[in-house]
C-alpha atoms as a PDB file:
ATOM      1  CA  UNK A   1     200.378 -50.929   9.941  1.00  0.00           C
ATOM      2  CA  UNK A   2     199.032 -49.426  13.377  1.00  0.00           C
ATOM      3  CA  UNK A   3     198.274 -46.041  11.260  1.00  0.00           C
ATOM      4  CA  UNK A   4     195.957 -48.398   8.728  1.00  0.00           C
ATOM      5  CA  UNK A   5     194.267 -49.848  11.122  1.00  0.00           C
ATOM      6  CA  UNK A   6     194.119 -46.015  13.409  1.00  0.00           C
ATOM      7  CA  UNK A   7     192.369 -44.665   9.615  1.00  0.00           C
ATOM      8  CA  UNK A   8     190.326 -47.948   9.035  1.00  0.00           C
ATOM      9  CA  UNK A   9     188.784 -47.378  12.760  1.00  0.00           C
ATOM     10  CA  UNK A  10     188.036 -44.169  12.230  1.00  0.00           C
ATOM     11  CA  UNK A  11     186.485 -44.050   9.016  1.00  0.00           C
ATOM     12  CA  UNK A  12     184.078 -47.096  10.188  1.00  0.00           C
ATOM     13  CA  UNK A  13     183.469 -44.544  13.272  1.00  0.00           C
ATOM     14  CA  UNK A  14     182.087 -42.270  11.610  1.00  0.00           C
ATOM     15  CA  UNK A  15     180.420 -44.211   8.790  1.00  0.00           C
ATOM     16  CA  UNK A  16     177.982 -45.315  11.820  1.00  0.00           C
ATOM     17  CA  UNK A  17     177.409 -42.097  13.448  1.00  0.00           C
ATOM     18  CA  UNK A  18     177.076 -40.573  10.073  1.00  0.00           C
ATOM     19  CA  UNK A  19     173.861 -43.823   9.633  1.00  0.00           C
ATOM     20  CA  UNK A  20     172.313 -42.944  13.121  1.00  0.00           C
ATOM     21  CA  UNK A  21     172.174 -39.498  13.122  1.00  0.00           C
ATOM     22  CA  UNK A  22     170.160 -39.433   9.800  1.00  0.00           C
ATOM     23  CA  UNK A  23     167.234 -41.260  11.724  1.00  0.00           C
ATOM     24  CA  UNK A  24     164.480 -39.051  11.803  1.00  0.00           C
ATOM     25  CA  UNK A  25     162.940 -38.603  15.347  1.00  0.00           C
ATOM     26  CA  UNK A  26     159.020 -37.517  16.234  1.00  0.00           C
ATOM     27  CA  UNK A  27     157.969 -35.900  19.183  1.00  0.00           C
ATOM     28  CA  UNK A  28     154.134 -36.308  19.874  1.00  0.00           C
ATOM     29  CA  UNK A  29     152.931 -33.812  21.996  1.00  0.00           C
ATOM     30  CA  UNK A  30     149.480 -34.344  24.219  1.00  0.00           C
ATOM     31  CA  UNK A  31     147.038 -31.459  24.605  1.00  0.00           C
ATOM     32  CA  UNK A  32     148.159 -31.410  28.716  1.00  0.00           C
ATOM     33  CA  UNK A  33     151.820 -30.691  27.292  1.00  0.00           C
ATOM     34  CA  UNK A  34     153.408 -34.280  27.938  1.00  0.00           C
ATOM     35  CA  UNK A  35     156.037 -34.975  25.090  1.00  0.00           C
ATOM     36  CA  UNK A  36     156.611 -38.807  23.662  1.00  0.00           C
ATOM     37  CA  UNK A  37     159.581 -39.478  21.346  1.00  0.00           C
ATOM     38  CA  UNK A  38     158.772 -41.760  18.202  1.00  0.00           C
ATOM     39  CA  UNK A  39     161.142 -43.542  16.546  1.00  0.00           C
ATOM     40  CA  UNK A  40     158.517 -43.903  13.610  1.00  0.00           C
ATOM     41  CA  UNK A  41     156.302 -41.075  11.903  1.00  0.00           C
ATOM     42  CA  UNK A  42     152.751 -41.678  13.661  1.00  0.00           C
ATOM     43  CA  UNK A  43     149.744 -43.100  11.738  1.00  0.00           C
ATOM     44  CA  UNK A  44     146.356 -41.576  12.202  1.00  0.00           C
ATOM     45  CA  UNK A  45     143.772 -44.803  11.859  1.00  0.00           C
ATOM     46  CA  UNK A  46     140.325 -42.727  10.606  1.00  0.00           C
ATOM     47  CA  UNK A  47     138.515 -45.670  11.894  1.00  0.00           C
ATOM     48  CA  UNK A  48     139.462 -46.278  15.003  1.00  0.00           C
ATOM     49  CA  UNK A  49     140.230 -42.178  15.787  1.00  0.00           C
ATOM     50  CA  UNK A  50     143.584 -43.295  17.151  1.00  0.00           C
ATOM     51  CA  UNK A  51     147.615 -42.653  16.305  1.00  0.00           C
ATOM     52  CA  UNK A  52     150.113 -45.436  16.055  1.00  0.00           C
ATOM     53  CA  UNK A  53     153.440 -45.531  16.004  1.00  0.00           C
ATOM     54  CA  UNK A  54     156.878 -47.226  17.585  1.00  0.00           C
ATOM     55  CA  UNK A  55     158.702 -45.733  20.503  1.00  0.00           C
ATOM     56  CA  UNK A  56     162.406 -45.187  21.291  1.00  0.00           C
ATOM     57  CA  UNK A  57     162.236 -48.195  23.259  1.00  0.00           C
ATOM     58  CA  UNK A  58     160.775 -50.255  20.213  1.00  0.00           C
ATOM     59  CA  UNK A  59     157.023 -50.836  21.563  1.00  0.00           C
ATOM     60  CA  UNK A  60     154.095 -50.409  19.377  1.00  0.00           C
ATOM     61  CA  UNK A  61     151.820 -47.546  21.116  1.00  0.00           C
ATOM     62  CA  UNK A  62     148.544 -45.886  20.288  1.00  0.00           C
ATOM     63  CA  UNK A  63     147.371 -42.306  21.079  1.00  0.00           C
ATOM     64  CA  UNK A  64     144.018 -41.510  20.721  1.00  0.00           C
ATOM     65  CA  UNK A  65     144.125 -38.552  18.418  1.00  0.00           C
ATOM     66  CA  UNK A  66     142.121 -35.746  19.570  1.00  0.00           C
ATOM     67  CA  UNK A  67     144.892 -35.201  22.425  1.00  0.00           C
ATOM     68  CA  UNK A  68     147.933 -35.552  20.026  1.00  0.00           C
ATOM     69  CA  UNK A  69     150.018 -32.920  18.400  1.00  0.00           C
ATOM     70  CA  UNK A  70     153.087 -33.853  15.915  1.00  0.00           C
ATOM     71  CA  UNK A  71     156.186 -32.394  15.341  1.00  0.00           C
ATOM     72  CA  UNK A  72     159.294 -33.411  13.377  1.00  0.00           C
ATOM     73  CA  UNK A  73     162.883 -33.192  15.496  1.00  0.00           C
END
């Protein structure tokens, strides 16, 4: 029973590793060389001239997008 329950655990395990490592990440990179992590590809807003997007932490930021470079992790 212990050795169903060992096999159960681990399969689980690794079913949510498996989920969390197939989030993509974004790094947004200023013009001064600062780096931001994303968790979400930006946006570029035309009209307003400005990136959007959601950071590791959750929180909805903008980047005004002359200073922005974007690269994929």
């Amino acid at each position: 029973m212990k050795k169903l329950l060992l096999v159960g655990m681990t399969v689980i395990g690794i079913f949510f590793l498996s989920a969390c490592a197939s989030t993509p990440t974004y790094l947004i990179e200023l013009s001064d060389g600062v780096v931001y992590e994303a968790k979400t590809k930006p946006i570029f807003d035309k009209d307003t001239g400005f990136y959007t997007y959601i950071d590791k932490d959750g929180k909805e930021v903008m980047i005004k997008g002359d200073i922005v470079r974007i690269k994929q992790k």
